[in-house]
PDB file of N, CA and C in Angstrom:
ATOM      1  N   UNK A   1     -11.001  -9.205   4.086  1.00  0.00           N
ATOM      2  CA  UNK A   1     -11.213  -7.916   4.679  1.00  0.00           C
ATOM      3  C   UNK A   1     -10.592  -6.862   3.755  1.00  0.00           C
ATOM      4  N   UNK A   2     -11.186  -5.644   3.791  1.00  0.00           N
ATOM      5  CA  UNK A   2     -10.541  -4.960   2.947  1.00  0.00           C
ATOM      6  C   UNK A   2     -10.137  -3.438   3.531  1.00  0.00           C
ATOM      7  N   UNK A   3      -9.239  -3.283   3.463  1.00  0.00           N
ATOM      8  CA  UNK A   3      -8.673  -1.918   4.014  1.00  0.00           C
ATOM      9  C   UNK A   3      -8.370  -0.523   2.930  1.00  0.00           C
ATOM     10  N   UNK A   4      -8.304   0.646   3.452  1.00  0.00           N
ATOM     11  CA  UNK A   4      -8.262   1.939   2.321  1.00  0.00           C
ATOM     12  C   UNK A   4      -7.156   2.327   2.386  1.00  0.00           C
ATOM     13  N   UNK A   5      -6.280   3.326   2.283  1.00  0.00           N
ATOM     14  CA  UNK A   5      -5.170   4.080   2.727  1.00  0.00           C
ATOM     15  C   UNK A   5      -5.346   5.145   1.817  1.00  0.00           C
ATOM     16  N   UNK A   6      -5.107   6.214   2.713  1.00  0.00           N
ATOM     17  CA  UNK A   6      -4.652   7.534   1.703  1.00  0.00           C
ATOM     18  C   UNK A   6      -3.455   7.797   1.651  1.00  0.00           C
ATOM     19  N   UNK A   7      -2.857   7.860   0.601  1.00  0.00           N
ATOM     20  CA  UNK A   7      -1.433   7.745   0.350  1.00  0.00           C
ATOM     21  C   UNK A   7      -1.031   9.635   0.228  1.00  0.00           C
ATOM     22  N   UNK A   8       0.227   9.737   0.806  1.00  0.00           N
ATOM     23  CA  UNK A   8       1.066  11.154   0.771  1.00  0.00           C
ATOM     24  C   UNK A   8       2.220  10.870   0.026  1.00  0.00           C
ATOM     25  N   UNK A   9       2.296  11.373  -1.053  1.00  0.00           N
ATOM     26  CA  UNK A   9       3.938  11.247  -1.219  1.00  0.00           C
ATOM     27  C   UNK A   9       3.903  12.494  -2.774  1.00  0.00           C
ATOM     28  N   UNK A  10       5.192  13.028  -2.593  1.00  0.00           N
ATOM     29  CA  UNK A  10       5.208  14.225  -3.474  1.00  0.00           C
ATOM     30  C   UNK A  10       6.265  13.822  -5.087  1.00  0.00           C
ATOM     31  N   UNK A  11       6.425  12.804  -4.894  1.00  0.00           N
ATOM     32  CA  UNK A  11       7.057  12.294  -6.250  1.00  0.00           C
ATOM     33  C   UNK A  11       6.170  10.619  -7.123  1.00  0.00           C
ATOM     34  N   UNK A  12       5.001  10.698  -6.285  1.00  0.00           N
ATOM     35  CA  UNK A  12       4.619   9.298  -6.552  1.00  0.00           C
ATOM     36  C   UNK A  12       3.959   9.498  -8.091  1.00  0.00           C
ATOM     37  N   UNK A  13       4.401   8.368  -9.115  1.00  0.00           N
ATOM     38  CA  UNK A  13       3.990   8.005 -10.031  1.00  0.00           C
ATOM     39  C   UNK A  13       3.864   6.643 -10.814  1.00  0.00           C
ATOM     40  N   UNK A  14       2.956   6.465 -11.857  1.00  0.00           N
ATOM     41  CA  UNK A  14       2.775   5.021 -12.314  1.00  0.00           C
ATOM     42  C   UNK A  14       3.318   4.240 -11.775  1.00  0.00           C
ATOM     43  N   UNK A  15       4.650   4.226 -12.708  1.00  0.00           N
ATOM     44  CA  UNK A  15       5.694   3.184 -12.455  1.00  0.00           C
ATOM     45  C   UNK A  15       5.841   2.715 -11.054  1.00  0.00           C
ATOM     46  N   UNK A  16       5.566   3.878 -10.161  1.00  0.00           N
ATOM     47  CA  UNK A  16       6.474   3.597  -8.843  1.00  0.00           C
ATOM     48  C   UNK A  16       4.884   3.237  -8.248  1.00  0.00           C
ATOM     49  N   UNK A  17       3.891   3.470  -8.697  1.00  0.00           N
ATOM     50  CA  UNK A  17       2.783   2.663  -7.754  1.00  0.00           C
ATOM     51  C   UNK A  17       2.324   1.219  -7.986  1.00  0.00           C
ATOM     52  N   UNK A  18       2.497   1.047  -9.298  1.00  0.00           N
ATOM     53  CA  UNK A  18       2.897  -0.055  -9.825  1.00  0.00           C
ATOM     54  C   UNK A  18       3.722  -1.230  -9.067  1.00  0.00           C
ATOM     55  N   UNK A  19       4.793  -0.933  -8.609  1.00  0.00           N
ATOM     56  CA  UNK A  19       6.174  -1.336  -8.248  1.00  0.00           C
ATOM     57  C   UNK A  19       5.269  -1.727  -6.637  1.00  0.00           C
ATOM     58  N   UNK A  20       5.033  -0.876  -5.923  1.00  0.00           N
ATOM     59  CA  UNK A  20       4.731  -0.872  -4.718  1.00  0.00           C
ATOM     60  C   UNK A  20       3.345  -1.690  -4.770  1.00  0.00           C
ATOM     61  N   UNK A  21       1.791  -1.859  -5.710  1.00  0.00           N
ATOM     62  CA  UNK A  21       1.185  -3.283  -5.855  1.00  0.00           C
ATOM     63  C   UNK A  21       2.357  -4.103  -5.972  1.00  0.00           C
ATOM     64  N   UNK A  22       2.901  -4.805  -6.828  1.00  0.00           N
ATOM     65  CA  UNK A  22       3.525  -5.675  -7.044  1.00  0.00           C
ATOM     66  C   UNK A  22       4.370  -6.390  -5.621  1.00  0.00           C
ATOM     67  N   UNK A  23       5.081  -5.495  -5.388  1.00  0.00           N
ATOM     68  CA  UNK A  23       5.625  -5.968  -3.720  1.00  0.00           C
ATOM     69  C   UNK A  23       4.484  -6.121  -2.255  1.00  0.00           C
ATOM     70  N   UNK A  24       3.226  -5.293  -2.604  1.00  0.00           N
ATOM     71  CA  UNK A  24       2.628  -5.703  -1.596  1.00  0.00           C
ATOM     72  C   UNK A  24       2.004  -6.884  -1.979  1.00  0.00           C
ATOM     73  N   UNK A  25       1.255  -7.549  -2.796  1.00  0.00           N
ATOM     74  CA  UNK A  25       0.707  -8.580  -3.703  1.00  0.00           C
ATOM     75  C   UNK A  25       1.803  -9.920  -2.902  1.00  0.00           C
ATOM     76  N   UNK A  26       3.274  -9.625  -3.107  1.00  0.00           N
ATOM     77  CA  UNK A  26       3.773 -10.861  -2.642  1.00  0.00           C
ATOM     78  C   UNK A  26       3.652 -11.119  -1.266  1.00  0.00           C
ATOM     79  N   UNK A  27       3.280 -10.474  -0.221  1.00  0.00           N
ATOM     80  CA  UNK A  27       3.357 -10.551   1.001  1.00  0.00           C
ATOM     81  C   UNK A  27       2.023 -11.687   1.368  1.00  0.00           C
ATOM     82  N   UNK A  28       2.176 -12.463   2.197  1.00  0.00           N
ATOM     83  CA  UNK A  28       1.527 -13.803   2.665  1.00  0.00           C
ATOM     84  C   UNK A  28      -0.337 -12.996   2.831  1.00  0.00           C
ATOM     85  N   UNK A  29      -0.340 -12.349   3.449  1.00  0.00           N
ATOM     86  CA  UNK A  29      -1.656 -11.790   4.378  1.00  0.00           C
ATOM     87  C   UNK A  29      -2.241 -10.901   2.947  1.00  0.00           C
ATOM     88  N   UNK A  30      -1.553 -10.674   2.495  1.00  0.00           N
ATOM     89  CA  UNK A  30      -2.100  -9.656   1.367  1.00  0.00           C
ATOM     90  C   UNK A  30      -2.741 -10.356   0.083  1.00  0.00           C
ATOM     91  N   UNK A  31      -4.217 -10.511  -0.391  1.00  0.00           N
ATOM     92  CA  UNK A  31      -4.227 -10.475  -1.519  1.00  0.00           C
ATOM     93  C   UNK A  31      -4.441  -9.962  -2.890  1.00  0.00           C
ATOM     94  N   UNK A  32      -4.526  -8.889  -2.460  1.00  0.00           N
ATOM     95  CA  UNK A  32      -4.618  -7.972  -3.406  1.00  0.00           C
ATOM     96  C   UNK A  32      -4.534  -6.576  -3.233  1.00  0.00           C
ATOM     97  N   UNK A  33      -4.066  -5.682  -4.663  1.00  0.00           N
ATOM     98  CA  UNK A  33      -3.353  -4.198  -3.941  1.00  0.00           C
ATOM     99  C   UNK A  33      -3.722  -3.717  -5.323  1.00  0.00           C
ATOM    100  N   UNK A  34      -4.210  -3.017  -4.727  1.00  0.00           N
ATOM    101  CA  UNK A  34      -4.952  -1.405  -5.721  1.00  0.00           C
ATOM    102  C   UNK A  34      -4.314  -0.096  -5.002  1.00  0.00           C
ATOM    103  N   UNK A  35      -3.266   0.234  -6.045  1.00  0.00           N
ATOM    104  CA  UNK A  35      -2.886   2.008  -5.833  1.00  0.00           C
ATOM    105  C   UNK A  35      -3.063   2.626  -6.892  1.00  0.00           C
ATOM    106  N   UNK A  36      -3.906   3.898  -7.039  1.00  0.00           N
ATOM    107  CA  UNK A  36      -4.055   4.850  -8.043  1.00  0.00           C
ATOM    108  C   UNK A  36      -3.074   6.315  -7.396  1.00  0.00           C
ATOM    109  N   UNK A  37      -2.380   6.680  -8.232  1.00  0.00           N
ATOM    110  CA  UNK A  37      -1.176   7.654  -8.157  1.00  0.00           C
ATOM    111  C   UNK A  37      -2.309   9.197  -8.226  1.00  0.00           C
ATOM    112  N   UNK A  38      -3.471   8.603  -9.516  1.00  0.00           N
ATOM    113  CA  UNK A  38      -4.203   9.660  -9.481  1.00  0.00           C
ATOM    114  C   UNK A  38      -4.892  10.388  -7.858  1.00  0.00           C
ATOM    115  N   UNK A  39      -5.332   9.633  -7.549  1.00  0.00           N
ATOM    116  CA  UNK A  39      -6.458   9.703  -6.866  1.00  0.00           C
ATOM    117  C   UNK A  39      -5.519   9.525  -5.054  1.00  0.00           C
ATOM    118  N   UNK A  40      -4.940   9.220  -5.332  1.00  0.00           N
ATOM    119  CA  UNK A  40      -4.028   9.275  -4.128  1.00  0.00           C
ATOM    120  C   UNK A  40      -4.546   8.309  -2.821  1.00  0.00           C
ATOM    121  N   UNK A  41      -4.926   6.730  -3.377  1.00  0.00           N
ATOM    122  CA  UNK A  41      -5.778   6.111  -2.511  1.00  0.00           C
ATOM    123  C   UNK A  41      -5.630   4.359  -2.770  1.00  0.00           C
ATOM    124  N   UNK A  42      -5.054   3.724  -1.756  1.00  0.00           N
ATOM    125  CA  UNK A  42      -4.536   2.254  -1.970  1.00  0.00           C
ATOM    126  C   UNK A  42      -5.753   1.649  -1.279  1.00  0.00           C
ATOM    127  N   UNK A  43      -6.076   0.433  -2.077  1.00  0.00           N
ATOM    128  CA  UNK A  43      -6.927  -0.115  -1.806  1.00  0.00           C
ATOM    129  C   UNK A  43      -6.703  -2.053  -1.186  1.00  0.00           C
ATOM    130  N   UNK A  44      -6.494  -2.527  -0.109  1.00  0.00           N
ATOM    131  CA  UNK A  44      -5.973  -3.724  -0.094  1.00  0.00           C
ATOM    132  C   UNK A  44      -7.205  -4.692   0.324  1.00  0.00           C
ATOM    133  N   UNK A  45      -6.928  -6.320   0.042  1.00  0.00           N
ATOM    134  CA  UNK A  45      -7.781  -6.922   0.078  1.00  0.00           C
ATOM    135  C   UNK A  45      -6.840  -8.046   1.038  1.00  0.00           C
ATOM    136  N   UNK A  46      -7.212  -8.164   2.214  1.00  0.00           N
ATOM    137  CA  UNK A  46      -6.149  -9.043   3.308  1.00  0.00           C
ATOM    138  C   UNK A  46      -7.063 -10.416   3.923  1.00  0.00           C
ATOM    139  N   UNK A  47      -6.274 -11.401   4.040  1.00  0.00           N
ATOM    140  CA  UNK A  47      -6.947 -12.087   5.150  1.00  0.00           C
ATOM    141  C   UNK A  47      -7.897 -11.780   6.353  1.00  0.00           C
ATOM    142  N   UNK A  48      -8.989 -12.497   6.610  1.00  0.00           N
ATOM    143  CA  UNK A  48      -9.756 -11.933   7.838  1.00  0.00           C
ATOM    144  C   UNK A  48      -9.093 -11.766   8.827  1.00  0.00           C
ATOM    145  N   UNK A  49      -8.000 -13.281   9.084  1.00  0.00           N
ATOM    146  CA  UNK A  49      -7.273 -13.050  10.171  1.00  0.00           C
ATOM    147  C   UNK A  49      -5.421 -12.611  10.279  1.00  0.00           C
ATOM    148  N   UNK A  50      -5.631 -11.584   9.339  1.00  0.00           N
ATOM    149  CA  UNK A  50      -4.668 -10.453   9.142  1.00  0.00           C
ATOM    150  C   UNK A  50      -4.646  -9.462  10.674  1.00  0.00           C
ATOM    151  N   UNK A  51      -3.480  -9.763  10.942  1.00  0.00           N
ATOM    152  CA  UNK A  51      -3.088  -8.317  12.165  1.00  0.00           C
ATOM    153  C   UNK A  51      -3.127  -6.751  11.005  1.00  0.00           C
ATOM    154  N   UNK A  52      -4.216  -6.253  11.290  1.00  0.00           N
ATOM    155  CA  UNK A  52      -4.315  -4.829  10.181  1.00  0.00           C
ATOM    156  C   UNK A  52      -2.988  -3.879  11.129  1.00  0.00           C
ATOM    157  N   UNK A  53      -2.850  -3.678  12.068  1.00  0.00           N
ATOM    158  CA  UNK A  53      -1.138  -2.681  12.343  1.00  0.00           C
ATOM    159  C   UNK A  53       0.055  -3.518  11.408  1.00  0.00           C
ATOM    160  N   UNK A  54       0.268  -4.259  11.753  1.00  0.00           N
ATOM    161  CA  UNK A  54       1.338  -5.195  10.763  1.00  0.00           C
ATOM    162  C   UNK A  54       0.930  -4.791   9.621  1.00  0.00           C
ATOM    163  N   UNK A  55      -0.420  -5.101   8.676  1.00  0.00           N
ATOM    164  CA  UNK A  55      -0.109  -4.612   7.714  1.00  0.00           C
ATOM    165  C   UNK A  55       0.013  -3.660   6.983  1.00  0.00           C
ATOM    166  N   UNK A  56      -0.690  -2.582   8.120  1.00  0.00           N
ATOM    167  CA  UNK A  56       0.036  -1.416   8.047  1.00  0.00           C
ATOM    168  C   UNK A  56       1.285  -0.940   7.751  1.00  0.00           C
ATOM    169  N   UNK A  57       2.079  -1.130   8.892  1.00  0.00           N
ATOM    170  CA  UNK A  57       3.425  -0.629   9.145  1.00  0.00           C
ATOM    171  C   UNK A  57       4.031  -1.564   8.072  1.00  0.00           C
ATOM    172  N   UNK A  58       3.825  -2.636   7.205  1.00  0.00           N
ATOM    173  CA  UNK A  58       4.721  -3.163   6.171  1.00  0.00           C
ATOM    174  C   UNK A  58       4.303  -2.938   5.273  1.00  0.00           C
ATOM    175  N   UNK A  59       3.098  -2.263   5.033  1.00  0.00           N
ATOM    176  CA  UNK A  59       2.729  -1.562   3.366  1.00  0.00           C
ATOM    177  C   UNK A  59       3.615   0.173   3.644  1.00  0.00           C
ATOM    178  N   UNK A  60       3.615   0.750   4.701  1.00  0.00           N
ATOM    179  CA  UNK A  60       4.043   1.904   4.884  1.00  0.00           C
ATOM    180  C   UNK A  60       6.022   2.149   4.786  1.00  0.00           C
ATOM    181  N   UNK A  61       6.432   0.332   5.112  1.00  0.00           N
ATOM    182  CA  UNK A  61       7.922   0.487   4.797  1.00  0.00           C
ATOM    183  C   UNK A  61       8.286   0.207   3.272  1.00  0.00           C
ATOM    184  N   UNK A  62       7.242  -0.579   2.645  1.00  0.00           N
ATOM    185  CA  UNK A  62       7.372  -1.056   0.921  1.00  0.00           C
ATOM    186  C   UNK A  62       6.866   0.204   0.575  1.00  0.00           C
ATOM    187  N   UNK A  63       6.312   1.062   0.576  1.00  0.00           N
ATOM    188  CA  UNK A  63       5.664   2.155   0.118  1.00  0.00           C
ATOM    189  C   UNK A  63       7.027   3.273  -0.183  1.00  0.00           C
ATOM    190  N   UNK A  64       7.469   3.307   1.355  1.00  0.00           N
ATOM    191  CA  UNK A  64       8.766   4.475   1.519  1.00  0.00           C
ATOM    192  C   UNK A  64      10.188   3.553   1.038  1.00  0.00           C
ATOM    193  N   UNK A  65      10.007   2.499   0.558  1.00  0.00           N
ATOM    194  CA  UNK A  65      11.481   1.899   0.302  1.00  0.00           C
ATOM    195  C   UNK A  65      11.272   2.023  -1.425  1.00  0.00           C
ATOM    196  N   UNK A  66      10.210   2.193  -2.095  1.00  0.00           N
ATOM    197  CA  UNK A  66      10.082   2.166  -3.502  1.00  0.00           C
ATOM    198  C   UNK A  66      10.203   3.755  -3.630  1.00  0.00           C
ATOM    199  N   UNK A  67       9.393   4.294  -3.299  1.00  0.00           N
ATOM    200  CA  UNK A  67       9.551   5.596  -3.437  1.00  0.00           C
ATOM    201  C   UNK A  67       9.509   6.418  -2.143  1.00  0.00           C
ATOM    202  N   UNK A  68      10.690   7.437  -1.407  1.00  0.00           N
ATOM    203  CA  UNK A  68      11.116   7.932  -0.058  1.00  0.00           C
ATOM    204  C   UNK A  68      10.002   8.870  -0.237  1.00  0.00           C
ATOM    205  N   UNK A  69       9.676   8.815   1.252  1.00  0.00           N
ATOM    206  CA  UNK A  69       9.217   9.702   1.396  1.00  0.00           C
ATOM    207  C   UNK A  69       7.284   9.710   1.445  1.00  0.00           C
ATOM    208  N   UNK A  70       7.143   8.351   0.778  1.00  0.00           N
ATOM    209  CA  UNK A  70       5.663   8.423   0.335  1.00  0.00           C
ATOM    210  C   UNK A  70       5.137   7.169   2.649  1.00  0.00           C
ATOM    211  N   UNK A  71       3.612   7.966   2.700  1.00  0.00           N
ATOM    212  CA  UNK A  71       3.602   6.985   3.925  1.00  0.00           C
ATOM    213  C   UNK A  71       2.095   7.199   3.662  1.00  0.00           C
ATOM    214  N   UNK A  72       1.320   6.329   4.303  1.00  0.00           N
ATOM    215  CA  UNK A  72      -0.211   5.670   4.091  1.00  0.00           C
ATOM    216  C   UNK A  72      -0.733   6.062   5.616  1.00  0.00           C
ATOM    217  N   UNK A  73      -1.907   6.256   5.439  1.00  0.00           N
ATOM    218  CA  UNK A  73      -2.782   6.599   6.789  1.00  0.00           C
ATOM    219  C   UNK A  73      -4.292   5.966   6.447  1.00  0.00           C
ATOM    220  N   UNK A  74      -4.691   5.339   7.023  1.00  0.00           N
ATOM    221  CA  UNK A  74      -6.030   4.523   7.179  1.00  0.00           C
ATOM    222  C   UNK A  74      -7.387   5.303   7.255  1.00  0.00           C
ATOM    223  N   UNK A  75      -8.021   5.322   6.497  1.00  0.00           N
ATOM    224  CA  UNK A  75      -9.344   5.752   5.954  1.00  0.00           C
ATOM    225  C   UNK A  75     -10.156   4.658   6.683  1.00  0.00           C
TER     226      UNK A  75
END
């Protein structure tokens, strides 16, 4: 299944979107994580039988624990 997010955050760059694939990538339900810093838009690829709020609310705490302040809303 694949989910969108539009990402907010006023300091987000490479490195730090980078950082935030990488930590979502390790999470069980997740397999794959596309964030462009440009474009301001995460792209995830999850299990069918993924709870999508869960993986919400734990891409939205790895998101704000790499860089404060940044939070995701569902497209």
């Amino acid at each position: 299944m694949k989910l969108k997010y539009e990402v907010k955050s006023k300091n987000l760059c490479a490195n730090c979107a980078s950082k935030i694939e990488e930590a979502l990538i390790k999470e069980d339900s997740i397999d794959k994580a596309s964030l462009s810093f440009m474009t301001e838009k995460l792209k995830l690829e999850v299990s069918d039988d993924a709870d999508i709020d869960q993986i919400t609310k734990l891409a939205n705490q790895i998101a704000d624990k790499i860089e404060p302040g940044t939070s995701l809303t569902a497209i």
